[in-house]
C-alpha atoms as a PDB file:
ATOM      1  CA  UNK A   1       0.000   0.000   0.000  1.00  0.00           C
ATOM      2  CA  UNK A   2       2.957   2.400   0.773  1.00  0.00           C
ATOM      3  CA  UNK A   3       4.306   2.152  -2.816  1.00  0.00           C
ATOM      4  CA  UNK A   4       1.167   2.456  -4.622  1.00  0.00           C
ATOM      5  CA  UNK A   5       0.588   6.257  -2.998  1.00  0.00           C
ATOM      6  CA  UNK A   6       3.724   7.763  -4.734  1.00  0.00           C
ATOM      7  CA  UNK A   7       2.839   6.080  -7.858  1.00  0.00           C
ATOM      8  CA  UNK A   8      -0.878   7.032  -7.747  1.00  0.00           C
ATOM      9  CA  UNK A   9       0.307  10.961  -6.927  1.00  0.00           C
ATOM     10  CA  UNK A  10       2.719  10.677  -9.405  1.00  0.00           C
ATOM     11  CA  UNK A  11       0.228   9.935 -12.112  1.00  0.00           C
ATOM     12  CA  UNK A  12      -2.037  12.749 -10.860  1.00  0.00           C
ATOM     13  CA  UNK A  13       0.641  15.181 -11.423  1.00  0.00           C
ATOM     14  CA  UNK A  14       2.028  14.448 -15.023  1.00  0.00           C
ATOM     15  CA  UNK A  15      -2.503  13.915 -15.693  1.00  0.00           C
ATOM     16  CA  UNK A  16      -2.569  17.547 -14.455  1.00  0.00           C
ATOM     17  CA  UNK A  17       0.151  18.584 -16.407  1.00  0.00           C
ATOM     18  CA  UNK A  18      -0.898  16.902 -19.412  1.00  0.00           C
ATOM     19  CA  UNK A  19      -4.222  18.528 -18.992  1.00  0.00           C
ATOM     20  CA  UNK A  20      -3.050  22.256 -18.529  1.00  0.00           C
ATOM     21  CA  UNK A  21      -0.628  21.299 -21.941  1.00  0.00           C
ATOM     22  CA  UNK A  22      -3.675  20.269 -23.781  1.00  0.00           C
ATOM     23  CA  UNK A  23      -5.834  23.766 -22.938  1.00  0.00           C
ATOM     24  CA  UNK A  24      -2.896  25.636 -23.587  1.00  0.00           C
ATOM     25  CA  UNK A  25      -2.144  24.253 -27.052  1.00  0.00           C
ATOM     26  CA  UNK A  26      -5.568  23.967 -28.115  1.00  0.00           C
ATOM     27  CA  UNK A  27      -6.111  28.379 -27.236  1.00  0.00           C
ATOM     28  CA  UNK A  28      -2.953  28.807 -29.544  1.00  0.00           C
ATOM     29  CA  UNK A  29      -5.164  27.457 -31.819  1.00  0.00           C
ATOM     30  CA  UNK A  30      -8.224  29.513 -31.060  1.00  0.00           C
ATOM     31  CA  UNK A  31      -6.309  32.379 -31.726  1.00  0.00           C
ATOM     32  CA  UNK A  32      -4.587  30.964 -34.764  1.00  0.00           C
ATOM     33  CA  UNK A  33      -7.989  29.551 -36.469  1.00  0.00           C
ATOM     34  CA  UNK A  34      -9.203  33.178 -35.449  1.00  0.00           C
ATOM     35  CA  UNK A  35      -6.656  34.763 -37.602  1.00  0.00           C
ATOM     36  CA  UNK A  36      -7.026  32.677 -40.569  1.00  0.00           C
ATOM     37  CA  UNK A  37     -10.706  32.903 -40.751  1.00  0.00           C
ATOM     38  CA  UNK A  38     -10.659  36.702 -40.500  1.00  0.00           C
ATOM     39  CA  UNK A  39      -7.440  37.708 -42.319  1.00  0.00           C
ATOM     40  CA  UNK A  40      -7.744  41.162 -43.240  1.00  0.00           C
ATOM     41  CA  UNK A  41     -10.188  41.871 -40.122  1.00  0.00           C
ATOM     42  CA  UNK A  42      -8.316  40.611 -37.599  1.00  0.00           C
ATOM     43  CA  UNK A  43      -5.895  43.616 -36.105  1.00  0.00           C
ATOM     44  CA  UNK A  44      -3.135  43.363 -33.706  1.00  0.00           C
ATOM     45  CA  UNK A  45      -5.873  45.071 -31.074  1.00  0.00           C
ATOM     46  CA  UNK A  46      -8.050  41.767 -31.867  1.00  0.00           C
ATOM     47  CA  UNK A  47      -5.183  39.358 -31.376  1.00  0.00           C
ATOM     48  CA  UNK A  48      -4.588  41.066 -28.203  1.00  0.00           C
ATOM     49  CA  UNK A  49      -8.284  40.806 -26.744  1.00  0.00           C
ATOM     50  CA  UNK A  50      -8.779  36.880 -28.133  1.00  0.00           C
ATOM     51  CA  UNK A  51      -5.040  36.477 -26.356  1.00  0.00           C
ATOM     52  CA  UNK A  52      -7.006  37.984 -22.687  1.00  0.00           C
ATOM     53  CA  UNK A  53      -9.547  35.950 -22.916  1.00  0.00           C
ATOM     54  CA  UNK A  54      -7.743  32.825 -23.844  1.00  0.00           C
ATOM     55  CA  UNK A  55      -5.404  33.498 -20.466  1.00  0.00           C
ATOM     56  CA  UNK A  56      -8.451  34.000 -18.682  1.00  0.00           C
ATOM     57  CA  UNK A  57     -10.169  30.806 -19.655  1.00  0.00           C
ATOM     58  CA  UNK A  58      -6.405  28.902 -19.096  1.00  0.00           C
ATOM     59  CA  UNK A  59      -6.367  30.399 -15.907  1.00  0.00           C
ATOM     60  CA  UNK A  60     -10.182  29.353 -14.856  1.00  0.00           C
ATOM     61  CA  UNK A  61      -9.245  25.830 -16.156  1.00  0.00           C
ATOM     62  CA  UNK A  62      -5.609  25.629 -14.904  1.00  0.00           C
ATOM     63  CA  UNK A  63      -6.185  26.769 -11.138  1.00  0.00           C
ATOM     64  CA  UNK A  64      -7.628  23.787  -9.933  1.00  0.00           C
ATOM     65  CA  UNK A  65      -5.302  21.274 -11.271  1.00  0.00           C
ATOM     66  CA  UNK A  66      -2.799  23.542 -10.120  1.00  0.00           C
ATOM     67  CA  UNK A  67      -4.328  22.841  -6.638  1.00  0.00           C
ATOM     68  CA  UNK A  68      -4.035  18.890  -7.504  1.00  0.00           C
ATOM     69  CA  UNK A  69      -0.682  19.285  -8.214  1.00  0.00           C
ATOM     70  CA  UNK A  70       0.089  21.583  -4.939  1.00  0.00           C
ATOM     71  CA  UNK A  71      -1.712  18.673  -2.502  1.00  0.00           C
ATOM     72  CA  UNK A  72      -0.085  15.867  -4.429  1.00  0.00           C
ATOM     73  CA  UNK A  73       3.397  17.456  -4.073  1.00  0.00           C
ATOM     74  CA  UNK A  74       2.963  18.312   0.010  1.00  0.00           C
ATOM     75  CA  UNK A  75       1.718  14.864   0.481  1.00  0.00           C
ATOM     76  CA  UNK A  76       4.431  13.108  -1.669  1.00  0.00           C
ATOM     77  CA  UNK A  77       6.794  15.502   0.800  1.00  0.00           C
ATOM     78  CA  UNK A  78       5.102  14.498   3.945  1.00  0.00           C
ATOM     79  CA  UNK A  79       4.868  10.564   2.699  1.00  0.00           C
ATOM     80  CA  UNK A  80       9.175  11.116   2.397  1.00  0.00           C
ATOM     81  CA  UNK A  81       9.359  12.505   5.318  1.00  0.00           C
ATOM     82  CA  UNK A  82       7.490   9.626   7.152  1.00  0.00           C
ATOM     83  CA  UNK A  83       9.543   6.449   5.391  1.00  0.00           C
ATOM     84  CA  UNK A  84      12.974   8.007   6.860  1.00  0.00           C
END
């Protein structure tokens, strides 16, 4: 039972990480699709806005898996500091 907690922590973290990668990459692409499909339209001012609300929805969707990763690392630190 001892060795499956790292493991299972472990996993949570790189899911997390994974997770916050995959919203990340896909609002690059938001913006990207954005300026393709409106070419002459889209101004620097517009990239600017769609790049706001693209770190606001990353942030929305990134903070609790940030807290996943947080508990996850003080409990793999506390489960170290119990085994010694």
């Amino acid at each position: 039972m001892k060795n499956i907690l790292p493991i299972l922590l472990l996993s949570a973290i790189a899911g997390c990480l994974i997770a916050i990668s995959a919203v990340c990459w896909h609002s690059v692409g938001e913006i990207h699709y954005l300026k393709t499909f409106f070419p002459k339209q889209f101004s620097v001012e517009d990239a600017f806005y769609a790049s706001k609300i693209e770190f606001v929805k990353i942030a929305i969707l990134s903070f609790p898996l940030l807290l996943i990763i947080g508990i996850s690392l003080y409990i793999l630190r506390c489960f170290g500091k119990d085994s010694e």
